[in-house]
Protein backbone atom coordinates (compact mmCIF):
# COMPACT_ATOMS: atom_id res chain seq x y z
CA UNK A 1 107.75 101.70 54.00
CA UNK A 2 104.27 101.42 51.89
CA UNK A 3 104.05 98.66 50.10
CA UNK A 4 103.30 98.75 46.14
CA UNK A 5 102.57 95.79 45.10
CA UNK A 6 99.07 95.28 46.22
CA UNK A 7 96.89 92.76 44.51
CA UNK A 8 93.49 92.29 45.62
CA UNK A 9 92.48 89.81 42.90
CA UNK A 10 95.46 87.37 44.34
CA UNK A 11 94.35 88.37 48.17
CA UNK A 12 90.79 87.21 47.48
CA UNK A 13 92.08 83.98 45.94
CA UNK A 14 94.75 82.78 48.98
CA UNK A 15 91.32 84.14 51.05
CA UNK A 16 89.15 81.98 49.67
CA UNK A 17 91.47 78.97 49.17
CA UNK A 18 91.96 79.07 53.36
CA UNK A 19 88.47 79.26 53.91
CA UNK A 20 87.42 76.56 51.62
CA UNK A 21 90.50 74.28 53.47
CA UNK A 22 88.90 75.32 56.65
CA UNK A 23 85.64 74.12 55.73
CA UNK A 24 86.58 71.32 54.24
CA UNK A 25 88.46 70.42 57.36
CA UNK A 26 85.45 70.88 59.22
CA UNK A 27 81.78 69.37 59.68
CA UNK A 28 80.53 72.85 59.13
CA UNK A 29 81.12 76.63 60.40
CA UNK A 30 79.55 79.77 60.72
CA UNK A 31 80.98 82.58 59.07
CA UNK A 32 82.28 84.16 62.25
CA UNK A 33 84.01 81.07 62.82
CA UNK A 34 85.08 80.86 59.25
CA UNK A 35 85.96 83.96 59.78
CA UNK A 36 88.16 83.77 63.01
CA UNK A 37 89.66 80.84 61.70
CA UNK A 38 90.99 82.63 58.55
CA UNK A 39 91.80 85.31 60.31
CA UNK A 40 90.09 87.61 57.97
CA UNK A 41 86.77 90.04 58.65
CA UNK A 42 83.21 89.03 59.02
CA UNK A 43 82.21 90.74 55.72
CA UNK A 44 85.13 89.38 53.91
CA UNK A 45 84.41 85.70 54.73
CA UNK A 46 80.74 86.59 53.72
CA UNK A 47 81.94 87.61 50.43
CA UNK A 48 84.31 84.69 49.88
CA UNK A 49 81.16 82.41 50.79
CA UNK A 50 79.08 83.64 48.36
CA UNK A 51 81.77 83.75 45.60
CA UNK A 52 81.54 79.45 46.74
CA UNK A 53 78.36 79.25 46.56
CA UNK A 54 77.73 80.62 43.38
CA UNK A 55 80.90 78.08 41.76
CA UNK A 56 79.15 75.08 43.63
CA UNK A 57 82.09 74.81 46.36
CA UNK A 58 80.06 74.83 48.88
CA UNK A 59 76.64 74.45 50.40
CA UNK A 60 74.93 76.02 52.98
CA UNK A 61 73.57 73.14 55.48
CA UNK A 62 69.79 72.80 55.95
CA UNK A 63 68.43 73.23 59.51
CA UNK A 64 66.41 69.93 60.61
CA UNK A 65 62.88 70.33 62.16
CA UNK A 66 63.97 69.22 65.42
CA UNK A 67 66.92 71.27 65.91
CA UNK A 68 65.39 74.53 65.73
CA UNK A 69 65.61 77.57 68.45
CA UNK A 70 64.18 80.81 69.24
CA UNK A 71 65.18 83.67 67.23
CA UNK A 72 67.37 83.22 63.79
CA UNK A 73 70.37 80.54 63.83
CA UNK A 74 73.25 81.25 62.54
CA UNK A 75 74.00 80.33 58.49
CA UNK A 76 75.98 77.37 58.41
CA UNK A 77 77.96 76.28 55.68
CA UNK A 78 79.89 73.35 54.51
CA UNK A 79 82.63 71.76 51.65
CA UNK A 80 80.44 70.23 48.98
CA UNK A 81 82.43 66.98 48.53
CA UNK A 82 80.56 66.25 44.87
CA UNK A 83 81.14 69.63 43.54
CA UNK A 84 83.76 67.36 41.36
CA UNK A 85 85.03 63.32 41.09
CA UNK A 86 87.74 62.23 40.62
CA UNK A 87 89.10 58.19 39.41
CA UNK A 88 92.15 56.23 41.17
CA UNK A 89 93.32 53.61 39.99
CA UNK A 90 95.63 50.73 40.95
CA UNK A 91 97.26 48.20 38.59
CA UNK A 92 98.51 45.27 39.79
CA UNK A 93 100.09 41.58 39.36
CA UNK A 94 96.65 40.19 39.42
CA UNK A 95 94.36 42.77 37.97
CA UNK A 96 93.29 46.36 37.45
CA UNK A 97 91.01 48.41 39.74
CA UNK A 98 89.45 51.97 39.09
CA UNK A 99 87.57 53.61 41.87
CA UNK A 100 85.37 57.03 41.45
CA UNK A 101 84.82 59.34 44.38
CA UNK A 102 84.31 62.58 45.50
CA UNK A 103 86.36 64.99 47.01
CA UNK A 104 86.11 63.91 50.00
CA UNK A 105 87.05 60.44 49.16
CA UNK A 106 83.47 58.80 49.47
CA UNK A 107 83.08 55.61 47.21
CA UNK A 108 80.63 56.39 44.20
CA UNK A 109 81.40 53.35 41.58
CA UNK A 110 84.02 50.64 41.43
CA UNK A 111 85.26 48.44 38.39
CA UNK A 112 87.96 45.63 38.72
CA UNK A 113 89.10 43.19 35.84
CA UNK A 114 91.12 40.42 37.08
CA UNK A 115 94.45 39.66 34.58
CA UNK A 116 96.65 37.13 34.14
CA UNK A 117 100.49 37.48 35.82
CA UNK A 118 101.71 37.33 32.14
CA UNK A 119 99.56 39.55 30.64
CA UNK A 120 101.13 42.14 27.86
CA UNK A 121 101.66 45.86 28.92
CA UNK A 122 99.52 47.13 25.92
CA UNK A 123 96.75 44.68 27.25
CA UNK A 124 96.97 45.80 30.44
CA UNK A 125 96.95 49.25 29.26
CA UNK A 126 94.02 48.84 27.58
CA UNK A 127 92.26 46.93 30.38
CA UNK A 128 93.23 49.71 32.64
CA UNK A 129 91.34 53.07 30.38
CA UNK A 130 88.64 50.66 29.63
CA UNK A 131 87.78 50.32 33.43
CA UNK A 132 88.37 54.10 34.15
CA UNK A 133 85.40 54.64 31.15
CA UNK A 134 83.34 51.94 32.59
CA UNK A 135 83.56 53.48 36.53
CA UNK A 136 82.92 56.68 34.98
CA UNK A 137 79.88 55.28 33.34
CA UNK A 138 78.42 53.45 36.17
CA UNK A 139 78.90 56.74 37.84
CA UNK A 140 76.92 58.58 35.48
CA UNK A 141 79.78 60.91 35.03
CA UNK A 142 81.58 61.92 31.43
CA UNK A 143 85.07 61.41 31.71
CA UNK A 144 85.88 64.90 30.55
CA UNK A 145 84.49 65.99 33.68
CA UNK A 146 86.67 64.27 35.92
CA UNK A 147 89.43 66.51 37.74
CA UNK A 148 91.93 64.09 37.62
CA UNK A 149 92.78 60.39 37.32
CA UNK A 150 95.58 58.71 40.16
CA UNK A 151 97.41 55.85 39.23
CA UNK A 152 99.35 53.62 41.37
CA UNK A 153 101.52 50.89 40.30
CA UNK A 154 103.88 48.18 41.41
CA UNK A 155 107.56 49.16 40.72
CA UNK A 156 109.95 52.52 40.88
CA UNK A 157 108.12 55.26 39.57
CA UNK A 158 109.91 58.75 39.10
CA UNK A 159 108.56 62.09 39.57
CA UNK A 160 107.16 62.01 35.81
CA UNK A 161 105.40 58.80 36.09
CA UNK A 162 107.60 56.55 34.14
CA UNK A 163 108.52 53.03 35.58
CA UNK A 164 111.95 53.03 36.20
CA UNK A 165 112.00 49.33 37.45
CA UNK A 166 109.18 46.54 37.73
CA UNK A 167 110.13 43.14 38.41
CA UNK A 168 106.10 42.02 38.69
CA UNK A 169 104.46 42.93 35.08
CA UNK A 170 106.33 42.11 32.14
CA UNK A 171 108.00 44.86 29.59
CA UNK A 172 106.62 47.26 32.90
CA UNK A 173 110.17 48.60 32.99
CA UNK A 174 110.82 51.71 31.17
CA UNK A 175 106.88 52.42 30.17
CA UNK A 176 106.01 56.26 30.56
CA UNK A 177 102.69 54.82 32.29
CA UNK A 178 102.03 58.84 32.39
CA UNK A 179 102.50 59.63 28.97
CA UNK A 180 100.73 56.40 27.73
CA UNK A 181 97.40 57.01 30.09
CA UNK A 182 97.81 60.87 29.23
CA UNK A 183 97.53 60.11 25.77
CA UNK A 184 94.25 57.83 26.04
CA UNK A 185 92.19 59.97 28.66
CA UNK A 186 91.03 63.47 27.73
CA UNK A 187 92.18 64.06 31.72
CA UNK A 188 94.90 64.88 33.58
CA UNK A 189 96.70 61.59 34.52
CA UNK A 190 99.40 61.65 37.44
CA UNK A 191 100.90 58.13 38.04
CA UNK A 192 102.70 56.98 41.17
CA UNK A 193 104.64 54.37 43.01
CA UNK A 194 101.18 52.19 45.07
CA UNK A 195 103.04 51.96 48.34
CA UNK A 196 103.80 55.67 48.35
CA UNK A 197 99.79 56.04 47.82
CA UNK A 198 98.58 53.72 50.36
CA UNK A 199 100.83 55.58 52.97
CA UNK A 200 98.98 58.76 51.73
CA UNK A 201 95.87 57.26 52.17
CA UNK A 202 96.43 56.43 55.15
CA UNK A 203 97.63 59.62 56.80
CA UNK A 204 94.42 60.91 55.15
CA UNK A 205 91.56 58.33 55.76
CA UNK A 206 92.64 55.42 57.67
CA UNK A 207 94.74 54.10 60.49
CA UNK A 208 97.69 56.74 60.29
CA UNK A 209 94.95 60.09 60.67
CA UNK A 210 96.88 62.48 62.82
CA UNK A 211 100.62 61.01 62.71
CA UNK A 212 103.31 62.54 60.51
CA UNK A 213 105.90 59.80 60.65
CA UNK A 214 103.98 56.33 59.16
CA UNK A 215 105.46 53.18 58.37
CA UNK A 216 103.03 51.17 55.80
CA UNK A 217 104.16 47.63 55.24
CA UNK A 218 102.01 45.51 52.69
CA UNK A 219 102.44 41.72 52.36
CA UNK A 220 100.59 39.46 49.74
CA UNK A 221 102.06 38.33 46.53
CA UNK A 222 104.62 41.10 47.19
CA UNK A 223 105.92 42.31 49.71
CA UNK A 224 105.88 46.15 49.59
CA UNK A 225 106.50 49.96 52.06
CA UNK A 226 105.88 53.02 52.12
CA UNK A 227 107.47 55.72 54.34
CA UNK A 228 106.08 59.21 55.50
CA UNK A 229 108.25 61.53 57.52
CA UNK A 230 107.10 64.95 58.72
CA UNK A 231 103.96 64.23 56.69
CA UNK A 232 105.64 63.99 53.41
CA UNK A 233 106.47 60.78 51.56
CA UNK A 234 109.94 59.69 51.65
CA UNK A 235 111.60 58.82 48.41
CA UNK A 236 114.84 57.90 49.56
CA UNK A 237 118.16 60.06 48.95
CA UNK A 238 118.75 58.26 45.69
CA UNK A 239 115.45 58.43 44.43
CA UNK A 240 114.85 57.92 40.42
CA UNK A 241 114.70 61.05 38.54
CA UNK A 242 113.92 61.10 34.57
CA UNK A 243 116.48 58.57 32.98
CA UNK A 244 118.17 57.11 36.45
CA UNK A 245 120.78 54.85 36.59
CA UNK A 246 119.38 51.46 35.28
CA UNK A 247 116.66 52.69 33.55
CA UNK A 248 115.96 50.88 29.78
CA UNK A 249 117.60 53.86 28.22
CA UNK A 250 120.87 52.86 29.91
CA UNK A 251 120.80 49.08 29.43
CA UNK A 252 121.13 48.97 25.74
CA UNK A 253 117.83 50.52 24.23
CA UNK A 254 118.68 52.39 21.51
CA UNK A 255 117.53 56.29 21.99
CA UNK A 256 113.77 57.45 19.85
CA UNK A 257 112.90 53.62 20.17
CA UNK A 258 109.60 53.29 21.01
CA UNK A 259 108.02 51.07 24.48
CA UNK A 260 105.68 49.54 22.22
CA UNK A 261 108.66 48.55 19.53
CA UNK A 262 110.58 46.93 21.97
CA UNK A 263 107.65 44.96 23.93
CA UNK A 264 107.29 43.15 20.83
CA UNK A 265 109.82 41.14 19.84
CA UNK A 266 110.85 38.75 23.58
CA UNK A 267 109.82 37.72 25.68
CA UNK A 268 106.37 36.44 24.14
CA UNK A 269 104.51 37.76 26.74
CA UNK A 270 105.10 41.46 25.89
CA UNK A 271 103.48 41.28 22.35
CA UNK A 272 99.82 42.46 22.71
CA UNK A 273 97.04 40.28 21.83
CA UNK A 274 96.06 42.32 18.38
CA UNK A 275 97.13 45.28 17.11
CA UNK A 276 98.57 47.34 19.94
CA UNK A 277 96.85 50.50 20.99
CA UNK A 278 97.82 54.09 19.09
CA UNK A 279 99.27 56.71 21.74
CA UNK A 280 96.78 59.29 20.10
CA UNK A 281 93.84 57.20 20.59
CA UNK A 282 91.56 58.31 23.89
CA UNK A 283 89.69 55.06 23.61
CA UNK A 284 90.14 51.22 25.33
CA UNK A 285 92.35 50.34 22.31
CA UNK A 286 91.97 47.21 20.36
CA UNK A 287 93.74 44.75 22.30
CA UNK A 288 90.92 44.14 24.61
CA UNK A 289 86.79 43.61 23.21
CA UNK A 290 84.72 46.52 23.64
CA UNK A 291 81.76 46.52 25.84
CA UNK A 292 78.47 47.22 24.10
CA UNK A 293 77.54 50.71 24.19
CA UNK A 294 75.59 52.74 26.96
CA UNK A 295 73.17 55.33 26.28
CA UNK A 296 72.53 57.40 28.76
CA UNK A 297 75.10 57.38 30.97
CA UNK A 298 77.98 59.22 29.77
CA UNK A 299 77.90 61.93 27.15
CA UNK A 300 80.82 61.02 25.68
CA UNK A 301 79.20 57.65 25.10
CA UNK A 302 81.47 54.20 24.38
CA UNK A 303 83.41 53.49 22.53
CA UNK A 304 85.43 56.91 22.59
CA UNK A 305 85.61 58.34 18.93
């Protein structure tokens, strides 16, 4: 039976996606061995190359002087790791961290700010955009032009990046960290429990490369674990979805009241320093000082307006 629905737009798109995975995977390739891995013609991995080069996906590798042989190598190509950045971030009992790298996961800037245990959640919100704009300065890159900013955290985190449970950071439970960050970076936040991240990382970069089932077991301050099975992290069968079982919105918090409305009244330790931050504002906020401005490095400059 002929099939109809043909689309060549979508076949050049899954074509180049498993090309650009395949070189990404590798060192470099040829295009006949981009090609054979693909499983896709000579010509068409020659067109989906070009299409990569011209969007800055790739980069064709340069031959050294001493490598060179009779008669015309072969084009090699490879994944260009700084085609775009990206910032993770981890926030802590002791402090915040925000990290910039490439694709590839190769260390351009780093920013920490030690905190105190008792810190307020809209201080530590605060302290946690204001390093993101900082790495992203020192970086020389606008924060606009990130892809993406990763967030880990210490407690229960659900699929939308809301803290279900944290008994380390006070007024931690029940904060949309998602929504909050979302609200403050012009960038796609996505927040997540840290242990389920480290086991990711990992699987990725680090001891667990090649192995599908990982145990990661942290122990500091805290003691903390993160499980991958079959190469995919392991929530548990009663994992927290939206407003689990109890979440604030079950243990007496009366529905439409805001996180920041009921962080202020007790303990002490939840009311922010000053004037806590807007959720519309893209900026540090007010509860922290603002570093003196930078020209120069990113064109959004800082403060954000």
């Amino acid at each position: 039976m002929r099939q109809v629905s043909g689309d060549a737009s979508l076949l050049r798109r899954l074509n180049s996606a498993a090309i650009l995975r395949i070189m990404r995977a590798s060192e470099d390739a040829t295009l006949t061995e981009l090609a054979r891995a693909a499983r896709v013609s000579r010509p068409t991995a020659e067109g989906v190359v070009d299409d990569l080069l011209a969007e800055g996906w790739a980069e064709e590798c340069v031959e050294e002087q001493g490598d060179r042989q009779r008669g015309r190598p072969a084009r090699r190509f490879r994944f260009r790791a700084s085609a775009a950045h990206v910032v993770g971030v981890s926030i802590g009992h002791s402090g915040v961290r925000a990290t910039v790298s490439d694709l590839n996961g190769g260390l351009v800037s780093v920013r920490r700010r030690r905190l105190a245990p008792d810190t307020a959640a809209p201080d530590r919100l605060a302290a946690t955009v204001e390093q993101v704009w900082l790495a992203a300065a020192d970086a020389e890159i606008a924060v606009g032009d990130l892809v993406a900013v990763g967030v880990g955290t210490t407690g229960v985190v659900d699929g939308e990046g809301r803290v279900v449970k944290s008994i380390a950071l006070p007024c931690w439970t029940g904060l949309h960290l998602q929504a909050e960050l979302g609200a403050r970076l012009p960038v796609p936040v996505v927040v997540e429990n840290d242990m389920r991240l480290a086991v990711l990382a990992e699987h990725w970069r680090g001891a667990a490369q090649g192995r599908s089932n990982v145990v990661y077991l942290f122990t500091g301050n805290r003691i903390g674990m993160g499980l991958l099975i079959g190469g995919v992290p392991y929530r548990g069968r009663t994992r927290p979805r939206g407003r689990s079982a109890g979440s604030p919105t079950t243990t007496g918090w009366p529905s439409g009241t805001s996180w920041t409305t009921r962080c202020r009244p007790s303990p002490a330790s939840c009311a922010p320093a000053g004037r806590a931050p807007s959720s519309r504002s893209r900026g540090p906020g007010t509860a922290t000082s603002a570093p003196a401005r930078r020209s120069g490095t990113s064109r959004e400059g800082w403060p954000p307006g």
